[in-house]
N, C-alpha and C. Protein backbone atom coordinates (compact mmCIF):
# COMPACT_ATOMS: atom_id res chain seq x y z
N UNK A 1 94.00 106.87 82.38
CA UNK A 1 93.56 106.25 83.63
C UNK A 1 94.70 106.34 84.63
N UNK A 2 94.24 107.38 85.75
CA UNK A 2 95.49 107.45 87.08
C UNK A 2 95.37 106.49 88.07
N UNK A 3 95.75 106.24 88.37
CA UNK A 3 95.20 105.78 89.76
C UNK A 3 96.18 106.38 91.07
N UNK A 4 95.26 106.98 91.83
CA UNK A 4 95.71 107.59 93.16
C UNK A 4 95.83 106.92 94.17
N UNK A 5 96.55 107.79 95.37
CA UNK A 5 96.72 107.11 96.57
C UNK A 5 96.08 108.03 97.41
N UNK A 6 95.63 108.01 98.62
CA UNK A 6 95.31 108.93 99.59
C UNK A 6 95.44 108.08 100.89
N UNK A 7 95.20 108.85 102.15
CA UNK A 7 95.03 107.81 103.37
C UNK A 7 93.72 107.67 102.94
N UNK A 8 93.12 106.84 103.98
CA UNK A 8 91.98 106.30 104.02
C UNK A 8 91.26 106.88 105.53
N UNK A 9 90.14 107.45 105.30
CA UNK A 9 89.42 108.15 106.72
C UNK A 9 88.07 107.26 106.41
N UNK A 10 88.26 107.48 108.14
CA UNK A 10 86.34 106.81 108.68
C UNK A 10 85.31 106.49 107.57
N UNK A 11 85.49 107.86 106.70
CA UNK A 11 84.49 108.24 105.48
C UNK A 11 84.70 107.34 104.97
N UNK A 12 85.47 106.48 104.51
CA UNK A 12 85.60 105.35 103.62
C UNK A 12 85.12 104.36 103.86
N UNK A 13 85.13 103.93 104.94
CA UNK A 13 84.70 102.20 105.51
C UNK A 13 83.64 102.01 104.83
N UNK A 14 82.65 102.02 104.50
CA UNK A 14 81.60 101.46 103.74
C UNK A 14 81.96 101.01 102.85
N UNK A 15 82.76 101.51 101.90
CA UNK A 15 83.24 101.52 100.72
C UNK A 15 84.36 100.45 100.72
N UNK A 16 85.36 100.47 101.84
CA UNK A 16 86.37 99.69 101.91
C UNK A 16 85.62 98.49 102.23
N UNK A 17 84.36 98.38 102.76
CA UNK A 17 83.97 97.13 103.65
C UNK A 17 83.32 96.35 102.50
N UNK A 18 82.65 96.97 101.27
CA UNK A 18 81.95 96.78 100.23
C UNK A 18 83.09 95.85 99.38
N UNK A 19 84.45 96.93 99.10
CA UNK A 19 84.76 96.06 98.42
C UNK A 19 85.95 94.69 98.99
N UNK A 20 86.15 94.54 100.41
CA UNK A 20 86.73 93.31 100.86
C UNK A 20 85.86 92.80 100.75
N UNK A 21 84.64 92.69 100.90
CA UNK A 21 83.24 91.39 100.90
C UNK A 21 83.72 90.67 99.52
N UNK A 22 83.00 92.05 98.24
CA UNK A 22 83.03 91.76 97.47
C UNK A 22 84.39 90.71 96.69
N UNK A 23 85.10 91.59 96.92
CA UNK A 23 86.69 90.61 96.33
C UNK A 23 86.63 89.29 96.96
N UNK A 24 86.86 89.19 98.11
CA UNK A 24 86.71 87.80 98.81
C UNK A 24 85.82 86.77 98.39
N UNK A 25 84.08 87.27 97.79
CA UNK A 25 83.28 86.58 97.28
C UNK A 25 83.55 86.28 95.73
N UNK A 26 84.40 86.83 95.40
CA UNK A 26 84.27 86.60 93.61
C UNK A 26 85.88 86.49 93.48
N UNK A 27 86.57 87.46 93.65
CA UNK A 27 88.46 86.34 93.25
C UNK A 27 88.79 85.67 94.08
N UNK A 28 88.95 85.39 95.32
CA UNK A 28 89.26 84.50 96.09
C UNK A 28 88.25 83.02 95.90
N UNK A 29 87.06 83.11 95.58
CA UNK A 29 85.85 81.93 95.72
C UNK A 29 87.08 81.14 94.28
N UNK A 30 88.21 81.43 93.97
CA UNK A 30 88.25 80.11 93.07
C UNK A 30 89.20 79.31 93.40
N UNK A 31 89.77 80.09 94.99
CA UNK A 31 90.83 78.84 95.54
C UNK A 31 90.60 78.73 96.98
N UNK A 32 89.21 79.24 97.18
CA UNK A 32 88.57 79.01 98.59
C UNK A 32 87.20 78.16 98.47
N UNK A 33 86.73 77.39 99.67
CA UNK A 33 85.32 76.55 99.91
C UNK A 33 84.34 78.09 99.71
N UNK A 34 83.20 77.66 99.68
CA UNK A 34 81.89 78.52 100.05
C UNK A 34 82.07 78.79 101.35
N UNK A 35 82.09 77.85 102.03
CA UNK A 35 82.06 78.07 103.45
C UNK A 35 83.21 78.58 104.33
N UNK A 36 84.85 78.88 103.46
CA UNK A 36 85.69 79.29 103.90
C UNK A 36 85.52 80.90 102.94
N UNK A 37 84.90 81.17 102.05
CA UNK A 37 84.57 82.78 101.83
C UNK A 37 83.69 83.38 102.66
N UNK A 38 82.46 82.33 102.74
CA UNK A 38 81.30 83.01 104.02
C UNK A 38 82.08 83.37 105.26
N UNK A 39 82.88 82.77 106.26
CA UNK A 39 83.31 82.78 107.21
C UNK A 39 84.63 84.10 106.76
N UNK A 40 85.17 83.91 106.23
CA UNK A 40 86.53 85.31 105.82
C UNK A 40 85.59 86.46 105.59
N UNK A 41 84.81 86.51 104.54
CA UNK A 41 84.02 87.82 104.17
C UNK A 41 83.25 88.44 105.57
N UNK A 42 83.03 87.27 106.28
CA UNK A 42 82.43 88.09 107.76
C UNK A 42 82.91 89.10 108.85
N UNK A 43 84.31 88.89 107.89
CA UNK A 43 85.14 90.16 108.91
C UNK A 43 84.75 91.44 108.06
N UNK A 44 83.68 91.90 107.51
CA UNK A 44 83.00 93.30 107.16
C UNK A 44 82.25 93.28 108.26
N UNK A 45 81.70 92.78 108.89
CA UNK A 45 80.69 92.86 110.15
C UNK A 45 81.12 93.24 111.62
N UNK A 46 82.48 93.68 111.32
CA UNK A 46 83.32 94.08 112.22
C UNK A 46 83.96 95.52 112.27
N UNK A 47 83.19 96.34 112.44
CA UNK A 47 83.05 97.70 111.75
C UNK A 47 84.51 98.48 112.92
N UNK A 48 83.98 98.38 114.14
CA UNK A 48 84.70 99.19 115.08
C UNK A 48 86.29 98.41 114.99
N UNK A 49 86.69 97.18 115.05
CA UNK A 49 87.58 96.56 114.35
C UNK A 49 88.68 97.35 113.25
N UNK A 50 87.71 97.71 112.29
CA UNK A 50 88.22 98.58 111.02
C UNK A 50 88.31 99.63 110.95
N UNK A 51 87.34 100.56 111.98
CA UNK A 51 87.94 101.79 112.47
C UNK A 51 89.25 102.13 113.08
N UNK A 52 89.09 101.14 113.82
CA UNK A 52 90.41 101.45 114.51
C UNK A 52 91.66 101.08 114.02
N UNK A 53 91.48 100.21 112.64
CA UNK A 53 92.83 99.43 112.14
C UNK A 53 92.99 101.26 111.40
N UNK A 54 92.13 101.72 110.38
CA UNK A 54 92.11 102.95 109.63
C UNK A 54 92.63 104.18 110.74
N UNK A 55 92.19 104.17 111.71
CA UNK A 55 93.10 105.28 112.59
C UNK A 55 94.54 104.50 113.12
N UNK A 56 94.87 103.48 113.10
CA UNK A 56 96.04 103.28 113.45
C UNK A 56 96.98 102.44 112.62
N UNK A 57 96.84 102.12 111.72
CA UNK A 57 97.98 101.82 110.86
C UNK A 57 98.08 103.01 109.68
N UNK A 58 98.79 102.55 108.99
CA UNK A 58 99.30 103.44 107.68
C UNK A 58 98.02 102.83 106.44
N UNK A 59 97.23 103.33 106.54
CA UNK A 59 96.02 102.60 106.13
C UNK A 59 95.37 103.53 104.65
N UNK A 60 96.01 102.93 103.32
CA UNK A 60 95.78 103.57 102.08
C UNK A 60 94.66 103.22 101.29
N UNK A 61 93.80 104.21 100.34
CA UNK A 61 92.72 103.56 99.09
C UNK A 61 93.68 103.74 98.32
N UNK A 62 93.44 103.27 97.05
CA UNK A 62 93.44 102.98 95.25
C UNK A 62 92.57 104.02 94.84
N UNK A 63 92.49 105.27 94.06
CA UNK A 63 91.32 105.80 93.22
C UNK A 63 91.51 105.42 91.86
N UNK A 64 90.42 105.26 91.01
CA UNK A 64 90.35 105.37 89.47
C UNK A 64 88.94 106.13 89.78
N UNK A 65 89.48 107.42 88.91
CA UNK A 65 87.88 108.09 88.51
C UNK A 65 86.82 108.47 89.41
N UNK A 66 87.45 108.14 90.94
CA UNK A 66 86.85 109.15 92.29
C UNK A 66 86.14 108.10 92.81
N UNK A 67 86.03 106.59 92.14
CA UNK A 67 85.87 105.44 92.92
C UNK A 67 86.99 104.43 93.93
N UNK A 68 86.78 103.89 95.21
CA UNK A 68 87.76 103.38 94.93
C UNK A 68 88.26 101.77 94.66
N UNK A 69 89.96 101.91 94.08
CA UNK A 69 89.84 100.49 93.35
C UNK A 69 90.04 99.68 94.04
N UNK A 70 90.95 99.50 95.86
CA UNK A 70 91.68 99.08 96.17
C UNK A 70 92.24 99.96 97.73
N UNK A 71 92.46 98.81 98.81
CA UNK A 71 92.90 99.55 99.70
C UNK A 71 94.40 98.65 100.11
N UNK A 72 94.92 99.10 101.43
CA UNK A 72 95.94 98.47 101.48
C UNK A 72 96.09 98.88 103.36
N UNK A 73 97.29 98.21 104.29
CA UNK A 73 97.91 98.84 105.40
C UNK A 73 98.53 97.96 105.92
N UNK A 74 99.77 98.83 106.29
CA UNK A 74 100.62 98.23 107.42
C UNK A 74 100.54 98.69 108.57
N UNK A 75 101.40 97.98 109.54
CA UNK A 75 100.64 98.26 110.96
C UNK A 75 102.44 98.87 111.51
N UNK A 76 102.44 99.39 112.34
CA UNK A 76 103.59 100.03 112.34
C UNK A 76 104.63 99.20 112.61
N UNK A 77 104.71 97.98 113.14
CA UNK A 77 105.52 97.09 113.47
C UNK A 77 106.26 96.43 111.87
N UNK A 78 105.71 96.70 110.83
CA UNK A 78 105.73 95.97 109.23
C UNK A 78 104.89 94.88 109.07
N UNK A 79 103.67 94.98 109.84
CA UNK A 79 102.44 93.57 109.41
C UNK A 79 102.27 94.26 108.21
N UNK A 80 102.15 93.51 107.22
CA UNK A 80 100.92 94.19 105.95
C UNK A 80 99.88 93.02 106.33
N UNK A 81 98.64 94.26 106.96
CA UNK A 81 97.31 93.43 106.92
C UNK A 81 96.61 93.24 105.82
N UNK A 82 96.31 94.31 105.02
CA UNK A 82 95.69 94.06 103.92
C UNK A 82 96.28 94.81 102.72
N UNK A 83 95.54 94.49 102.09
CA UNK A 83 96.13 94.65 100.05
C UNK A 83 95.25 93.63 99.63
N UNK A 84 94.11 94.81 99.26
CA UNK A 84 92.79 94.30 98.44
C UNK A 84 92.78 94.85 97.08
N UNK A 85 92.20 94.27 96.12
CA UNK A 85 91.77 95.19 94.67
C UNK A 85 90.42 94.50 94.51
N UNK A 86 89.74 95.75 93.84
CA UNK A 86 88.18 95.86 93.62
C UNK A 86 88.15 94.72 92.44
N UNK A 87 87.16 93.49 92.64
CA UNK A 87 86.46 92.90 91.54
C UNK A 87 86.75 93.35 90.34
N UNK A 88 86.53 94.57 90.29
CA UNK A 88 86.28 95.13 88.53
C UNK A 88 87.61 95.94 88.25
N UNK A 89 88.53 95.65 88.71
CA UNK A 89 90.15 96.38 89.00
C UNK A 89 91.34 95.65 88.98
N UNK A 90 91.11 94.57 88.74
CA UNK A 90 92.05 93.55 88.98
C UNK A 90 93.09 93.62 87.67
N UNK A 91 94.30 93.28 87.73
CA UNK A 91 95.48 93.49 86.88
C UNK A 91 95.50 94.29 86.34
N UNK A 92 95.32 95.35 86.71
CA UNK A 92 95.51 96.93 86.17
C UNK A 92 96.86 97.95 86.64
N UNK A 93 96.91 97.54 87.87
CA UNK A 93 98.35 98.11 88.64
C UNK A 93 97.77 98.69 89.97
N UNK A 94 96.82 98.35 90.27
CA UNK A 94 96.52 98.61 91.48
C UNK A 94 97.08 98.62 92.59
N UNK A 95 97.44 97.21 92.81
CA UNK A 95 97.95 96.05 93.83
C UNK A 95 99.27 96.55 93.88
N UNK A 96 100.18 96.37 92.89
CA UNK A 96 101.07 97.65 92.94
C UNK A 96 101.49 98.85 93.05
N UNK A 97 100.34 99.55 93.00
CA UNK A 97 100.80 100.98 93.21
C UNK A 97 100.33 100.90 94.64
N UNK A 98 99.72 100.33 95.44
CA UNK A 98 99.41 100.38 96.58
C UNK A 98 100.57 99.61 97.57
N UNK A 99 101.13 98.61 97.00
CA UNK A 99 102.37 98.13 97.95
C UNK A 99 103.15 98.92 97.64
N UNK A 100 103.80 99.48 96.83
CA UNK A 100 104.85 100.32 96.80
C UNK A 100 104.50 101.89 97.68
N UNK A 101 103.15 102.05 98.12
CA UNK A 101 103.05 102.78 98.71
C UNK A 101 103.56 102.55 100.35
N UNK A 102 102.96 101.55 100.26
CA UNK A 102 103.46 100.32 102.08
C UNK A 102 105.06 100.48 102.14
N UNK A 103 105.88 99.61 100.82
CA UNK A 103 107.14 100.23 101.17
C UNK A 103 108.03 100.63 101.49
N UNK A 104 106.92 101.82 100.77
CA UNK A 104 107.61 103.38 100.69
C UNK A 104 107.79 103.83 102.33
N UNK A 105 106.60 103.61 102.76
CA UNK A 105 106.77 103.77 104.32
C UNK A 105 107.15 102.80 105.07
N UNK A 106 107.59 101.77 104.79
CA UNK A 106 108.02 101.34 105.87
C UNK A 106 109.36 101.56 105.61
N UNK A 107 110.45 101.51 104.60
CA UNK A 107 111.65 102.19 104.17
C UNK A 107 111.96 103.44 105.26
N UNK A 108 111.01 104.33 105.31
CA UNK A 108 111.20 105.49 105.58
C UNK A 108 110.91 105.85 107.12
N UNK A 109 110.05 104.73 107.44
CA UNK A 109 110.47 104.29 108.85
C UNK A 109 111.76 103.18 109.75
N UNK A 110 112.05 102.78 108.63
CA UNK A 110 113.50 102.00 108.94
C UNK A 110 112.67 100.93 109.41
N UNK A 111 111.80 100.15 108.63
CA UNK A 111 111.48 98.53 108.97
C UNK A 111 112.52 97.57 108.92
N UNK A 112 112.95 96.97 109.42
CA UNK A 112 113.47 95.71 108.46
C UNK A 112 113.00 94.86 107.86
N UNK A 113 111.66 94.82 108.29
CA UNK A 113 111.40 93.78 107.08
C UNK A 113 109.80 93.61 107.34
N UNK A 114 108.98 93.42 105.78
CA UNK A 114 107.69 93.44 105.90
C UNK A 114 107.17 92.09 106.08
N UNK A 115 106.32 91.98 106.66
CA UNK A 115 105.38 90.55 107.21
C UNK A 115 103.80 90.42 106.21
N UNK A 116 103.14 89.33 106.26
CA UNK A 116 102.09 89.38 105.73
C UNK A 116 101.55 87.84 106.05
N UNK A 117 100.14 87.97 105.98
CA UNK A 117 99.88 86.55 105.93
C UNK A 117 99.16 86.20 104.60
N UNK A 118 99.57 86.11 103.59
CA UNK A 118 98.71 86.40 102.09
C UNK A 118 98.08 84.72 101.78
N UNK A 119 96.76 85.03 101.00
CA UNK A 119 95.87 83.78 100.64
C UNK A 119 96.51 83.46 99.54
N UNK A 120 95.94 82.08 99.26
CA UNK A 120 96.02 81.46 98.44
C UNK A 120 96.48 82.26 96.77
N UNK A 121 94.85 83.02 96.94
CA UNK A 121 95.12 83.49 95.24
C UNK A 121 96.37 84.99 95.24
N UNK A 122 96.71 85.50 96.90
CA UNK A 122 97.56 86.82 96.54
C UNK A 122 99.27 86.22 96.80
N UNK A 123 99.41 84.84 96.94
CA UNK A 123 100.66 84.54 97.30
C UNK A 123 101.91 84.73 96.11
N UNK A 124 101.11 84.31 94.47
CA UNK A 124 101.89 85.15 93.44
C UNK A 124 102.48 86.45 93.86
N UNK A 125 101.33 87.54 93.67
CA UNK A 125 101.79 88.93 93.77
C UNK A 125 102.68 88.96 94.57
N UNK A 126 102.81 88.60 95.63
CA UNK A 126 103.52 88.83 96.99
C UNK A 126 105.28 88.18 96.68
N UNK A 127 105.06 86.88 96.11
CA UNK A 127 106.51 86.86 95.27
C UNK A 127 106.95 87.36 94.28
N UNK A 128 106.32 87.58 93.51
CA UNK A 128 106.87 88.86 92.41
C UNK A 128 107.05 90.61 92.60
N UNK A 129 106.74 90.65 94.69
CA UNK A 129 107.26 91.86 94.46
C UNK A 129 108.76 91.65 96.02
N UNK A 130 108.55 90.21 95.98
CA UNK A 130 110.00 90.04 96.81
C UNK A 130 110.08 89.13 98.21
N UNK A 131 108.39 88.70 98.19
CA UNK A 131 108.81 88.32 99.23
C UNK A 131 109.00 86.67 99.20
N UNK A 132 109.34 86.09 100.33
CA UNK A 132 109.38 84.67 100.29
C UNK A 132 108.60 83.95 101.45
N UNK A 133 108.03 82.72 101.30
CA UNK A 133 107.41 82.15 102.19
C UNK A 133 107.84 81.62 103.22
N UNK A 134 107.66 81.95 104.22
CA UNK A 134 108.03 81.35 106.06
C UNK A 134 107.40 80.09 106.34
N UNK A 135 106.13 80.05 106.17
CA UNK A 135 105.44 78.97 105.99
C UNK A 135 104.11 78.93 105.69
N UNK A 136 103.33 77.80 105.30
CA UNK A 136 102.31 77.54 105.08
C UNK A 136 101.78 77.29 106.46
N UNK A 137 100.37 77.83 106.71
CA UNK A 137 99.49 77.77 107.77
C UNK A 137 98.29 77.74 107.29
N UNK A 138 97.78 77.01 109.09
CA UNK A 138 95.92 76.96 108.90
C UNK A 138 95.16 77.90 109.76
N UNK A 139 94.43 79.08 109.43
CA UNK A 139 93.85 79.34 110.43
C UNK A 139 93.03 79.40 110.32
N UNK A 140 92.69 79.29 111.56
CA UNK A 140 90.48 78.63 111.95
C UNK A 140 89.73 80.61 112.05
N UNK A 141 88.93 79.98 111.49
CA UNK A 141 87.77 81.36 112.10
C UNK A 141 86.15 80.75 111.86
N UNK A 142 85.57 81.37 113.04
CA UNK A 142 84.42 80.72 112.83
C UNK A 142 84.32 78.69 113.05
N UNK A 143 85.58 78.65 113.29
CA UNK A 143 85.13 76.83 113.31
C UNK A 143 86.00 76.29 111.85
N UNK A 144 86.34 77.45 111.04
CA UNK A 144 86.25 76.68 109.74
C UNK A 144 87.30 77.41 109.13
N UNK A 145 88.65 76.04 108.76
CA UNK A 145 89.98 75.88 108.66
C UNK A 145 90.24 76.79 106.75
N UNK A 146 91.06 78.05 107.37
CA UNK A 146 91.71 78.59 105.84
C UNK A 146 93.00 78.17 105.73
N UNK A 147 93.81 77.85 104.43
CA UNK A 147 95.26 77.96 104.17
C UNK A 147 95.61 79.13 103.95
N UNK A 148 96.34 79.74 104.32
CA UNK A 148 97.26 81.29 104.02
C UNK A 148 98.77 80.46 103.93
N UNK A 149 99.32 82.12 103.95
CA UNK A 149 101.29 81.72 103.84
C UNK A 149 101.35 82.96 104.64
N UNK A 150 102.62 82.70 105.79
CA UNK A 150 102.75 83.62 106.21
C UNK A 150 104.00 84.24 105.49
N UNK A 151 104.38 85.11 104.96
CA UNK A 151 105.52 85.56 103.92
C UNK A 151 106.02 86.92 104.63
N UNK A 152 107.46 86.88 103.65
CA UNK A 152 108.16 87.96 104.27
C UNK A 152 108.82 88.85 103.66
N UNK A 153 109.38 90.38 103.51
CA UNK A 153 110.25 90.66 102.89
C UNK A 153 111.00 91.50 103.05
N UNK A 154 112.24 91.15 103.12
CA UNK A 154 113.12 91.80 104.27
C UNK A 154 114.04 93.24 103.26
N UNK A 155 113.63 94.24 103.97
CA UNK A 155 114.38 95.51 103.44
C UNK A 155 115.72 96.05 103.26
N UNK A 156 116.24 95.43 104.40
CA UNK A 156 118.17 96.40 104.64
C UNK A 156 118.31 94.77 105.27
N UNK A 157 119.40 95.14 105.05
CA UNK A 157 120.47 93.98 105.31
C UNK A 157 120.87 93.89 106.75
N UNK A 158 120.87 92.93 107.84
CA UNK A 158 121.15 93.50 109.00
C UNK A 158 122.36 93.80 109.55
């Protein structure tokens, strides 16, 4: 079992949009409300949104077996917006082989340092691959209050 990297084109969004719903509705629902997954998962309904994040950030899939497991992107400034893994993909090395892809590029663009705003259930991963928490935040969407962390992880020394 490989798992690949590729960019991610237009062609994908269905697929990418399928599986943020999905993940959001089934691993996240065990440290989120119903009504704070309904309201997060609604950013699939935001298609032109996601086009344009996929043409303009560094915007990667996950393959196993020509499906995919997992997407990921940073935005050129060092946001990491997303770093998803598929429902049926989870602790396999996904999540990792896809940040180390992020990185890889932002290293090689001379970031200093990567940003993120990670949930509840991805705030582990996110310290076990370096970063540390800035702070705890609330943000509203839809009317209706999520906890995230905004976290950080700084590359070169300044």
């Amino acid at each position: 079992m490989s798992i690949k990297t590729r960019q991610a084109s237009r062609y994908d969004l269905d697929a990418i949009l399928l599986l943020f719903k999905e993940t959001i509705e089934t691993v996240n629902a065990r440290d989120y409300s119903f009504e704070q997954i309904r309201v997060w998962s609604n950013g699939a309904y935001k298609k032109d949104s996601w086009l344009r994040k996929i043409g303009e950030h560094f915007f990667i899939v996950a393959e196993l077996d020509d499906d995919i497991a997992g997407f990921g992107s940073i935005t050129k400034e060092g946001l990491l917006d997303f770093l998803y893994v598929s429902k049926n993909h989870q602790r396999i090395g996904v999540a990792t082989t896809i940040y180390a892809q992020i990185e890889s590029y932002a290293r090689k663009h001379h970031l200093q340092k990567i940003s993120s705003d990670a949930s509840v259930t991805a705030k582990p991963f996110f310290e076990k691959q370096g970063f540390e928490v800035i702070q705890q935040q609330q943000v509203i969407i839809e009317g209706v209050e999520l906890m995230n962390y905004n976290m950080a992880k700084h590359l070169f020394e300044k």
